[in-house]
Protein backbone atom coordinates (compact mmCIF):
# COMPACT_ATOMS: atom_id res chain seq x y z
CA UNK A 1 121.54 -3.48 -88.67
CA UNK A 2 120.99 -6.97 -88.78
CA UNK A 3 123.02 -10.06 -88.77
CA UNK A 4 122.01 -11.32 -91.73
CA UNK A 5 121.90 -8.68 -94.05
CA UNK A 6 125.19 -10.76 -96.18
CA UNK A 7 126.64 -10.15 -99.19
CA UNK A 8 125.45 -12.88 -101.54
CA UNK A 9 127.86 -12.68 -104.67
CA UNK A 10 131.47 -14.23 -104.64
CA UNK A 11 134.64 -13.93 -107.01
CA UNK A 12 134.75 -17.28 -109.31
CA UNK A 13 138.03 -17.46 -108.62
CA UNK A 14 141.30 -16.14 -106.31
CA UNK A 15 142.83 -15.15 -109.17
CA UNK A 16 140.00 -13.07 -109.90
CA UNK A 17 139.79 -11.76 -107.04
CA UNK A 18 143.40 -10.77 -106.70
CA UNK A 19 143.14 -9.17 -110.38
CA UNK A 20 140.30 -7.22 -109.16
CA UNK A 21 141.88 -5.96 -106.32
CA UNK A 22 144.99 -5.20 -108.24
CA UNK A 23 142.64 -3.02 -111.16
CA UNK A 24 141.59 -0.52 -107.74
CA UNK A 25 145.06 -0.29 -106.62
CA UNK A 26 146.37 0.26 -110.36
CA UNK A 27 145.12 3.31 -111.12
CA UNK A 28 146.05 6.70 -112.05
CA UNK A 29 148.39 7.37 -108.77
CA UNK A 30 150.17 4.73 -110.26
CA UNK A 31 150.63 5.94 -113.61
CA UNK A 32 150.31 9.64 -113.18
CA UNK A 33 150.89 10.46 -109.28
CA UNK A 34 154.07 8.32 -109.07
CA UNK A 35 156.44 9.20 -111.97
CA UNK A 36 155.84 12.68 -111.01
CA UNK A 37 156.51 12.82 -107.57
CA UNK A 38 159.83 10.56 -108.02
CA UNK A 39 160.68 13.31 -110.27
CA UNK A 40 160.03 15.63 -107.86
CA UNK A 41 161.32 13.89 -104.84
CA UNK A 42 165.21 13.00 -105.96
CA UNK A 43 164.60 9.18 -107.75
CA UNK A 44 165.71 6.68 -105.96
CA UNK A 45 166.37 7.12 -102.63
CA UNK A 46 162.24 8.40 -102.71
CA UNK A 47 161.82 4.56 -104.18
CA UNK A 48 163.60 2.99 -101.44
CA UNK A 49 161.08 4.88 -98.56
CA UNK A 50 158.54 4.54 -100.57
CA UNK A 51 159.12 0.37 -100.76
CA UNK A 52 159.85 0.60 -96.91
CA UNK A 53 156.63 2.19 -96.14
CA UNK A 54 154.70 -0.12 -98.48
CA UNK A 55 155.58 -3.04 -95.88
CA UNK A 56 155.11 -0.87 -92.90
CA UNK A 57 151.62 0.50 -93.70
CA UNK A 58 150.43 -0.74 -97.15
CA UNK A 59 150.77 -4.47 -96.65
CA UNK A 60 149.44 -4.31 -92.87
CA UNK A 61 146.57 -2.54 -93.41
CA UNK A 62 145.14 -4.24 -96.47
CA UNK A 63 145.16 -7.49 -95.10
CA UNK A 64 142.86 -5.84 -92.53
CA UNK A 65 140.74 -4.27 -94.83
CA UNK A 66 140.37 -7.68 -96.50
CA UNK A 67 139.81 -9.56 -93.75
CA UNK A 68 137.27 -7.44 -91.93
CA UNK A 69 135.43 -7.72 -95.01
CA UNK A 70 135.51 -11.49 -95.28
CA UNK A 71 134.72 -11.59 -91.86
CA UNK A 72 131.85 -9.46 -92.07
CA UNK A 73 130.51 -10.68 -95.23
CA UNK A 74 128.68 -7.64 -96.24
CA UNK A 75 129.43 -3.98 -97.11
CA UNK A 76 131.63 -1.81 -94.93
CA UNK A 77 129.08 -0.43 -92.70
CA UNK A 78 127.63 -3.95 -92.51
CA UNK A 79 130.70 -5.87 -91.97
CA UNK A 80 131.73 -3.68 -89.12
CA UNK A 81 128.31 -4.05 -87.59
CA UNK A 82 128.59 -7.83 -87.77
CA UNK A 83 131.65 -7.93 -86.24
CA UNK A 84 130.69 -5.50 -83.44
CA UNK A 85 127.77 -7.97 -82.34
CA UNK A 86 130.75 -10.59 -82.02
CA UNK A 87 132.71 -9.16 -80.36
CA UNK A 88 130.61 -7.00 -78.07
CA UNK A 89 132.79 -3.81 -78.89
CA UNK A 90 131.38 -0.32 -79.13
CA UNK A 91 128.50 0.31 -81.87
CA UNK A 92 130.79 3.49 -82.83
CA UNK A 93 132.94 1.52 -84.90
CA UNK A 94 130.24 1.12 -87.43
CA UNK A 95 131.34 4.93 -88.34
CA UNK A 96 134.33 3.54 -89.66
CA UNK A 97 132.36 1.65 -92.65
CA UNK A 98 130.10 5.19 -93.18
CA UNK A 99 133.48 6.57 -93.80
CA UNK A 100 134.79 4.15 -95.70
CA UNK A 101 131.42 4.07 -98.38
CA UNK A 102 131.27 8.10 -98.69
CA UNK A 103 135.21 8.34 -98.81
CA UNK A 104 135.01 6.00 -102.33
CA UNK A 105 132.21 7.75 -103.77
CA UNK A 106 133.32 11.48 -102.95
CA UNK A 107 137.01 10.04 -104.38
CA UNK A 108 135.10 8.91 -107.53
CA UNK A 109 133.26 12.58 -108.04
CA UNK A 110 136.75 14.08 -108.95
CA UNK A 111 138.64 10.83 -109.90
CA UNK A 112 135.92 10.72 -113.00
CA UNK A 113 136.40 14.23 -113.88
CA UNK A 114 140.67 13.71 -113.93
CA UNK A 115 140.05 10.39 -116.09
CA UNK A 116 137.58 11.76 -118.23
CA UNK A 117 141.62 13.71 -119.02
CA UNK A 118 142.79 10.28 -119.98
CA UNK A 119 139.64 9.21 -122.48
CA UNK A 120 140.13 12.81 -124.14
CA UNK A 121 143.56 12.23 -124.66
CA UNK A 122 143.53 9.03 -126.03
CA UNK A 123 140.84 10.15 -128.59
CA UNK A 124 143.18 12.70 -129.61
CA UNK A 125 146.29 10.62 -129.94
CA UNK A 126 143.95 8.16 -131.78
CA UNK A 127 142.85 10.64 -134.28
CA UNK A 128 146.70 12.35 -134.44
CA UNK A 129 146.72 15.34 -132.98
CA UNK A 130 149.63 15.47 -130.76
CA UNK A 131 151.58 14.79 -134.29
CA UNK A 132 154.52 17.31 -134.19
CA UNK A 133 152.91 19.29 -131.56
CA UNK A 134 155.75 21.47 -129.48
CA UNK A 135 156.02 22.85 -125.79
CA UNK A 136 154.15 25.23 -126.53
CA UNK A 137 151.68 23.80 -128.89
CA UNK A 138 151.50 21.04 -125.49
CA UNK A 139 150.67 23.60 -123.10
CA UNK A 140 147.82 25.44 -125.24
CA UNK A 141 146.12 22.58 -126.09
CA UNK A 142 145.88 21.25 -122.38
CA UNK A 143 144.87 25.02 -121.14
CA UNK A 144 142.24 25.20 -123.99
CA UNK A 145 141.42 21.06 -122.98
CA UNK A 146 140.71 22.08 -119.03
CA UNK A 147 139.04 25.76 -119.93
CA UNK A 148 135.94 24.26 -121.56
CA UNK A 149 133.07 23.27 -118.55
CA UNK A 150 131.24 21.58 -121.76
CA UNK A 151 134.37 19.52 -122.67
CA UNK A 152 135.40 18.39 -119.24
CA UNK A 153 131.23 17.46 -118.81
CA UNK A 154 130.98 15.80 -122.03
CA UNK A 155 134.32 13.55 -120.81
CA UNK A 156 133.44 12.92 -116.98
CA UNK A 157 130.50 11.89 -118.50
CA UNK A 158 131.76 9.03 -120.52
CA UNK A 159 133.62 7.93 -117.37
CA UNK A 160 130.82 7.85 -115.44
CA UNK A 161 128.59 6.13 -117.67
CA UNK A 162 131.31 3.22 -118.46
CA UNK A 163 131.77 2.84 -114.62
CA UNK A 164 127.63 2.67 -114.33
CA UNK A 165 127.15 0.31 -117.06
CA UNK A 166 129.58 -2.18 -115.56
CA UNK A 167 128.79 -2.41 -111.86
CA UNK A 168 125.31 -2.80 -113.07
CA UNK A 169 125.94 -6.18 -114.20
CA UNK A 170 127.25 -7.71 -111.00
CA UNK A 171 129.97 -9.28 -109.74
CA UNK A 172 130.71 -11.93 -112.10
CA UNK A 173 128.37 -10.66 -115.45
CA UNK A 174 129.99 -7.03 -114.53
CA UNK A 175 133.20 -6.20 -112.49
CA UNK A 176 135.00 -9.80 -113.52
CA UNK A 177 134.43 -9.88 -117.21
CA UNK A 178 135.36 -5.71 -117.17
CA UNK A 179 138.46 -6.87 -115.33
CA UNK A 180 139.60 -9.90 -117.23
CA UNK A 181 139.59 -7.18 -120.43
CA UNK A 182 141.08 -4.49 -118.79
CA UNK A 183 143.80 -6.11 -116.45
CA UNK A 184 145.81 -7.93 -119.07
CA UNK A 185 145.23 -4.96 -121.71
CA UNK A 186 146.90 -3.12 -119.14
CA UNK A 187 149.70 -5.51 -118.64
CA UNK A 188 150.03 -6.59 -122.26
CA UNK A 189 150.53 -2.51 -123.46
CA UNK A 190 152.71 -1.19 -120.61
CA UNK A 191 155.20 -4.21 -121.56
CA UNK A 192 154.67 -3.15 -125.03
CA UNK A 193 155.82 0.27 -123.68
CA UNK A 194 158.41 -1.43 -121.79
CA UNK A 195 160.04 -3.08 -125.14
CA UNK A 196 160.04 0.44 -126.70
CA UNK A 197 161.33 2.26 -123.93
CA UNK A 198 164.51 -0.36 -124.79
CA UNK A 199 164.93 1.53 -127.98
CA UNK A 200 165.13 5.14 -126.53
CA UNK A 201 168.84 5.07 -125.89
CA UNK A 202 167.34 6.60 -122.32
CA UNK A 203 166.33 3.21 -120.52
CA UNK A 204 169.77 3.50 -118.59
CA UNK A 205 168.92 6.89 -117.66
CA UNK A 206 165.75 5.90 -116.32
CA UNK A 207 166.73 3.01 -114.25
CA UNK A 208 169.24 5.19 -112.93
CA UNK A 209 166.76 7.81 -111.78
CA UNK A 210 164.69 5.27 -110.49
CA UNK A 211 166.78 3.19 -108.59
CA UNK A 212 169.97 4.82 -107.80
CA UNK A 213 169.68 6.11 -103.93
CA UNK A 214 170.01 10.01 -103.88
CA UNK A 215 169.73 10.54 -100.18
CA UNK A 216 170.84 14.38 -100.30
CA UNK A 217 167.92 14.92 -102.53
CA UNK A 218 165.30 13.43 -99.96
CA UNK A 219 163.58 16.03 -97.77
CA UNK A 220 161.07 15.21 -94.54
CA UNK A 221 158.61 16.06 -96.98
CA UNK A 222 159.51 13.72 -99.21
CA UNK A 223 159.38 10.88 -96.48
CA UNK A 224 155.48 12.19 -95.99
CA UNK A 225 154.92 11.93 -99.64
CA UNK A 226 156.16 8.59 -99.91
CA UNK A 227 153.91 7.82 -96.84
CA UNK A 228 150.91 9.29 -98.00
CA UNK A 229 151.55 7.48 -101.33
CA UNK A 230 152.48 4.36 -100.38
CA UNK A 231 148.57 4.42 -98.82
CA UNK A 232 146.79 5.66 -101.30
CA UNK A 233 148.09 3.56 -104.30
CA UNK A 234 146.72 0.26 -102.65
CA UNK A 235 142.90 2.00 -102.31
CA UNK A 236 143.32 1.98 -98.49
CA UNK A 237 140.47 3.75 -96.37
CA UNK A 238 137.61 4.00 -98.77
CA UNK A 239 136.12 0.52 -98.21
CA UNK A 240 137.54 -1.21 -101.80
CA UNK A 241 139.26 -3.85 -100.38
CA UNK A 242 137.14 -4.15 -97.54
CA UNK A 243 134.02 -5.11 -100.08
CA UNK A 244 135.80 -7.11 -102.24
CA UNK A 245 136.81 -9.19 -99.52
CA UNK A 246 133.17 -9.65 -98.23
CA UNK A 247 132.93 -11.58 -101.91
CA UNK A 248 136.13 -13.69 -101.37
CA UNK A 249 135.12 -17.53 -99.99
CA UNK A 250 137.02 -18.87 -97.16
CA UNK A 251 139.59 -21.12 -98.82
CA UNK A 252 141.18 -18.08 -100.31
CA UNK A 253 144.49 -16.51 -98.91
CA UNK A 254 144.20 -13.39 -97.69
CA UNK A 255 147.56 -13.18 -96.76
CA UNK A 256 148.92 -14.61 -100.50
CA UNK A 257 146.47 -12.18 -102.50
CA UNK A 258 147.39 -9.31 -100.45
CA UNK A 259 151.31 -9.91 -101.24
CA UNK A 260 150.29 -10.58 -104.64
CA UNK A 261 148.43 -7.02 -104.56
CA UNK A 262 151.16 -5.04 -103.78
CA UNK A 263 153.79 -6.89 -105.52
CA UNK A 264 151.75 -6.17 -108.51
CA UNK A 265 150.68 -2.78 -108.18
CA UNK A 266 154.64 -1.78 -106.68
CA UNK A 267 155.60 -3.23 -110.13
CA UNK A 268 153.40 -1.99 -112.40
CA UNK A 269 154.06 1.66 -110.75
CA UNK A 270 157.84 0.67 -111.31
CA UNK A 271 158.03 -0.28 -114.61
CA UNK A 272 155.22 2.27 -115.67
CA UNK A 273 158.09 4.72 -113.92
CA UNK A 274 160.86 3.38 -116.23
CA UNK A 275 159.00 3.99 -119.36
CA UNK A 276 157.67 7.22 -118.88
CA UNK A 277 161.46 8.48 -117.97
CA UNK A 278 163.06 6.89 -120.72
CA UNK A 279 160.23 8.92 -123.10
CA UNK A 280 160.93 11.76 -122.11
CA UNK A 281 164.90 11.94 -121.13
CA UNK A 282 164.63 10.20 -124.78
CA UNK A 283 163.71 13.71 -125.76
CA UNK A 284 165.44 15.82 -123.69
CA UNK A 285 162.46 16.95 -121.47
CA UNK A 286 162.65 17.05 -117.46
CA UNK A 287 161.79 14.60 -115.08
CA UNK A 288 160.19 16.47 -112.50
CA UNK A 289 157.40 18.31 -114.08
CA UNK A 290 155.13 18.03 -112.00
CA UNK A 291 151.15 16.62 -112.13
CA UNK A 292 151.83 17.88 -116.20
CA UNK A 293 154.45 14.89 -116.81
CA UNK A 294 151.15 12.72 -117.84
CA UNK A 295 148.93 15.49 -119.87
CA UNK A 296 151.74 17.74 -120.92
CA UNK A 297 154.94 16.98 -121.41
CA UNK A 298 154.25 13.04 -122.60
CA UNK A 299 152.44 14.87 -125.70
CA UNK A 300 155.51 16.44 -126.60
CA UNK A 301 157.20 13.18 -126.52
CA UNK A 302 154.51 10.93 -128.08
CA UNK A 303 154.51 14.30 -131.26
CA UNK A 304 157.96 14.11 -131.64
CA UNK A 305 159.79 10.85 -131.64
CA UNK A 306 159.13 7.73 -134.42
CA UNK A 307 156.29 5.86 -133.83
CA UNK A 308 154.72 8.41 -131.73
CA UNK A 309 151.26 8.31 -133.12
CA UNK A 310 151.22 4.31 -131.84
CA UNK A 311 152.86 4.74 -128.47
CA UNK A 312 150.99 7.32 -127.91
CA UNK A 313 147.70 5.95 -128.10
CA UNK A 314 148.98 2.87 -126.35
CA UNK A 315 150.39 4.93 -123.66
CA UNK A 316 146.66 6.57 -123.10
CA UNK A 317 144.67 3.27 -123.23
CA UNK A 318 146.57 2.18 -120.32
CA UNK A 319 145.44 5.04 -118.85
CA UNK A 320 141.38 4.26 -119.87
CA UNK A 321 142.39 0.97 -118.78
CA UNK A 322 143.59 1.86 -114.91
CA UNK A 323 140.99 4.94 -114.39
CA UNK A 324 137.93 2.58 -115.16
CA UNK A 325 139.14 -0.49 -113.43
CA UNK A 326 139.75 2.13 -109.93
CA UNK A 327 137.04 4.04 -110.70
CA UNK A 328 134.54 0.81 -110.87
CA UNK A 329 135.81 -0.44 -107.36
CA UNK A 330 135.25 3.35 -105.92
CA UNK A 331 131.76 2.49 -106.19
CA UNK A 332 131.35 -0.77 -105.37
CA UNK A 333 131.11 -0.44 -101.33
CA UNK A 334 128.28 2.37 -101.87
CA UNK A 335 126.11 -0.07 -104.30
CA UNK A 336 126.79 -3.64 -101.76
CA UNK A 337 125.55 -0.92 -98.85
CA UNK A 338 122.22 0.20 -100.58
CA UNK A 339 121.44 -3.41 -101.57
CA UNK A 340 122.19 -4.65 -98.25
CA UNK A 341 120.67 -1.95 -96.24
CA UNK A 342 117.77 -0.12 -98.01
CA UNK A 343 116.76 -2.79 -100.82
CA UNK A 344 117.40 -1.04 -103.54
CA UNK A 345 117.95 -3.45 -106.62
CA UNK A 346 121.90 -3.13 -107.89
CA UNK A 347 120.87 -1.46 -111.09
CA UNK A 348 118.46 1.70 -108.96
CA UNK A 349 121.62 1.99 -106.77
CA UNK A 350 124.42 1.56 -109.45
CA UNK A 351 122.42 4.70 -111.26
CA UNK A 352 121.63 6.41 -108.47
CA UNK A 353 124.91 6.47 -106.87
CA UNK A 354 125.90 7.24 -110.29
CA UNK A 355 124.03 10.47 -110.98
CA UNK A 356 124.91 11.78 -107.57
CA UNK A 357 128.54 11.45 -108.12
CA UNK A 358 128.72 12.80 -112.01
CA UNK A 359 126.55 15.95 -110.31
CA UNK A 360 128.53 16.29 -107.21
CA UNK A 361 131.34 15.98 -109.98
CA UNK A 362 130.36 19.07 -111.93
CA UNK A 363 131.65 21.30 -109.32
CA UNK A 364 135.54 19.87 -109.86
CA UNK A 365 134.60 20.33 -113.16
CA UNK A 366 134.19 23.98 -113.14
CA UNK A 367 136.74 23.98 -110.84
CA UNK A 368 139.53 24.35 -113.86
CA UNK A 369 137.75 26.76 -115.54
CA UNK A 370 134.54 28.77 -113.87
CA UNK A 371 135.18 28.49 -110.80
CA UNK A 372 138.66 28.49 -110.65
CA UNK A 373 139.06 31.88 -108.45
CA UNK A 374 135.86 30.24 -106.21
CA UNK A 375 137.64 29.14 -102.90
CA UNK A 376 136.27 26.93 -100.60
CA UNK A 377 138.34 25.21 -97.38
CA UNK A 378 141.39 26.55 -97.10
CA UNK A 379 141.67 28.95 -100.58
CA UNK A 380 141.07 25.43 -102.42
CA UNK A 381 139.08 25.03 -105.23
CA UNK A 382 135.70 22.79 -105.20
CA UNK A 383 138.07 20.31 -106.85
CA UNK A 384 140.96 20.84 -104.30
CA UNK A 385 138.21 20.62 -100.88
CA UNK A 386 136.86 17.35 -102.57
CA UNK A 387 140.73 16.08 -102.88
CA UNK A 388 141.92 17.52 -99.18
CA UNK A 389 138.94 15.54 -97.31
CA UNK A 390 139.19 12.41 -98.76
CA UNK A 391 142.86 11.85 -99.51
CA UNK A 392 144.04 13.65 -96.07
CA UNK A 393 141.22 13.27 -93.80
CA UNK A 394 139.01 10.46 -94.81
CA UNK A 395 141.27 8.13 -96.14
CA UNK A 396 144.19 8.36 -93.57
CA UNK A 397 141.36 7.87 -90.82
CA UNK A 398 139.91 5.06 -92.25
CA UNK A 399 143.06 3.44 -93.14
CA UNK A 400 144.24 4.38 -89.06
CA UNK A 401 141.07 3.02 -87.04
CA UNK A 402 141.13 0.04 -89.73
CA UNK A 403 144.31 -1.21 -88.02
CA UNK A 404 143.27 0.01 -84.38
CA UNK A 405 140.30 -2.57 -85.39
CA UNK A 406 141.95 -5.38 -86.19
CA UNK A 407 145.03 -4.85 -83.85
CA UNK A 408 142.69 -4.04 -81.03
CA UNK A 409 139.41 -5.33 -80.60
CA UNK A 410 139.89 -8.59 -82.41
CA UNK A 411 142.30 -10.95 -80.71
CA UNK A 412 145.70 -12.51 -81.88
CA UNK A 413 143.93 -15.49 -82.22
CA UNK A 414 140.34 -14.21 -83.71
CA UNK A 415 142.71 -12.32 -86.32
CA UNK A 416 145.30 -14.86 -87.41
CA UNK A 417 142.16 -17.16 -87.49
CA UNK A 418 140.12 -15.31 -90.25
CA UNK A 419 143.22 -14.02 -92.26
CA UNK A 420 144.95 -17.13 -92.15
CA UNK A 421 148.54 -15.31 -90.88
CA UNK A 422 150.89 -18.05 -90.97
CA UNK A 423 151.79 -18.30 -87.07
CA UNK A 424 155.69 -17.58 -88.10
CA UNK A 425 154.29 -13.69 -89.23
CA UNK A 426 151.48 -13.26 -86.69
CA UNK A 427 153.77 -11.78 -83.56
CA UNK A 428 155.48 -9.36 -86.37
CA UNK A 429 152.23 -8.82 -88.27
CA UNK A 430 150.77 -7.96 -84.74
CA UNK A 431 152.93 -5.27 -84.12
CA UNK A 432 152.64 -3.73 -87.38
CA UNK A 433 148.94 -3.27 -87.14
CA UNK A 434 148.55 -2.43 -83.45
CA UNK A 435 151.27 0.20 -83.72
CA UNK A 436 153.39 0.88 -86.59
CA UNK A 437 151.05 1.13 -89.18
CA UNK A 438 148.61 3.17 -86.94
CA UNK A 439 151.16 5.81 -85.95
CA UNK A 440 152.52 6.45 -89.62
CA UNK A 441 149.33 6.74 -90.80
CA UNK A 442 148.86 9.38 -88.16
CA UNK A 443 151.46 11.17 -88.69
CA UNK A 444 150.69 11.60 -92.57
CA UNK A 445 147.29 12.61 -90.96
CA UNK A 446 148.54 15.55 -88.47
CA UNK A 447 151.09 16.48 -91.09
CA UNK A 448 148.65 17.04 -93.98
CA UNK A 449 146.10 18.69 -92.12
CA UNK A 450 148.67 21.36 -90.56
């Protein structure tokens, strides 16, 4: 790999750039993963270690990410590679970008599939038909939603082609004008939510649940959860960050964007938390329902309560809105690495990459229906393998021997120098990634894989 194989587009602007990064980390862990497993996990005192471990991994390692990236100036395999001829550190590194790349596009094979959910549903809220629908009514239609291969095609699909027909355009003609649509669309609707969630009579409630420390309700599992979590909401591990920094000129702040990142994406998860509780202990439904809270029990909500036809469809365009703005930066690092390293032209590798992740995501497709008594690793389904590689093997890796990178083989000075760590942070910031961050991230590793 050569040195000057570069990445030749750049973000017009740090704000941008920061609203880029925050559309990957804003996805559907935020608005479908979290509510559920604070439900699940005793409220608050899950929020507090989740927060915690947001500074103690999250932060650390994707100012990392970033900064390997702008230091590299390329995609992840790339980047790495530059920086190895620096430094004169081992060539093996350069697995950690090859991880990174395959870990984004085997995320986006099932991630399409599971968003595809969200299109579907806002079509149907759209056109009504969640209007007095019951429990019942709730759980047939999602079992009769997930038991058709052609319907669950016809809707990954859609995703995929939206998330082609974007990246194709570039940087600036593509990603940026996709993102300054869909980021304040997002923002603008959930504080739309927000407003109504003030009329439920259940906001209290909510805030409660969300913020008032349960401790006897929080379980070592829990703590692992919130680890995990706290990693995968930012789009740690799978090269994201790591690209979009490669675009990201030198007068930017990595270390402002990246607080402005999670700030951003902790918020949005907060206050998307706070309106989907005060929906539904509005109606008198439970909390902790499990992965169903977003395609199941919402319904009932959005089919019984005043105005439910409009919230509703509000509720799922946020959800369009966060699935295509992740799902666009999953495959990002896969397209920079074919133009960089194999000439292809960005529009051969935005539809190859394309047609090799909507075929690769047939199989969690059939998964739900088909194939759902076909086991693969570990008695999990093709959709289930795909989820257990990347989210507990790839991505915890990546996210680990990130911070080994930068805490190790760069030095105190080479890394405060390209991040731009104020010198206040850089002793503190140095143990976090040389230790802290690395060892959590571990332990989420041995745990999930045992």
């Amino acid at each position: 790999m050569a040195q000057l194989k570069l990445s030749t587009q750049a973000w017009t602007s740090q704000t941008i750039f920061i609203l880029a990064a925050i559309g990957s980390a804003v996805g559907l862990g935020n608005l479908w993963k979290f509510p559920y497993i604070t439900g699940e996990n005793g409220g608050g005192a899950f929020v507090i270690v989740y927060l915690l471990c947001i500074l103690l991994i999250g932060l650390p390692i994707l100012i990392a990410e970033i900064t390997l990236g702008r230091a590299g100036k390329a995609s992840p395999p790339q980047a790495i590679a530059n920086i190895v001829r620096e430094t004169g550190s081992s060539k093996l590194w350069v697995l950690l970008g090859f991880n990174a790349v395959m870990g984004g596009l085997l995320i986006l094979t099932f991630y399409s599939v599971i968003a595809g959910w969200g299109i579907a549903y806002f079509v149907d809220s759209l056109f009504g038909v969640f209007s007095g629908m019951n429990a019942d009514q709730a759980q047939q239609h999602f079992d009769d939603f997930v038991a058709s291969p052609s319907g669950l095609t016809f809707w990954h699909s859609v995703v995929m082609l939206l998330t082609i027909l974007i990246v194709v355009k570039g940087v600036r003609s593509g990603i940026e004008r996709a993102i300054n649509i869909m980021m304040p669309g997002l923002l603008i609707i959930l504080l739309v939510l927000l407003g109504y969630a003030t009329t439920t009579g259940a906001l209290g409630q909510s805030f409660e649940f969300l913020f008032k420390p349960n401790f006897s309700a929080l379980t070592t599992d829990s703590v692992l959860i919130a680890l995990g979590h706290a990693f995968f909401t930012l789009s740690l591990g799978f090269g994201t960050m790591m690209v979009y920094g490669s675009y990201m000129p030198k007068d930017y702040s990595i270390v402002r964007a990246s607080l402005w990142i999670v700030a951003a994406d902790t918020i949005i998860a907060l206050i998307a938390g706070l309106v989907i509780f005060s929906i539904v202990f509005g109606n008198g439904l439970e909390a902790g329902s499990g992965p169903g809270l977003l395609f199941q029990t919402l319904p009932i909500a959005f089919g019984q309560m005043t105005g439910g036809w409009f919230f509703g469809t509000l509720f799922f365009g946020m959800v369009v809105f966060a699935a295509l703005s992740s799902a666009i930066s999953m495959i990002e690092p896969a397209i920079s690495w074919l133009e960089q390293n194999w000439g292809f032209t960005r529009r051969k590798a935005a539809w190859t990459l394309g047609l090799f992740s909507w075929t690769l995501g047939l199989g969690s497709v059939l998964s739900f229906n088909l194939w759902k008594n076909v086991h693969f690793l570990q008695d999990k389904t093709f959709f289930g393998t795909m989820d257990f590689l990347t989210s507990n093997v790839m991505l915890p890796l990546g996210g680990m021997f990130t911070a080994l990178f930068v805490g190790w083989v760069w030095t105190q000075q080479q890394r405060d120098g390209e991040s731009g760590m104020p010198p206040k942070w850089s002793n503190l910031y140095g143990v976090l990634v040389k230790f802290v961050a690395p060892v959590l991230v571990f332990v989420v590793f041995v745990e999930s894989v045992t």
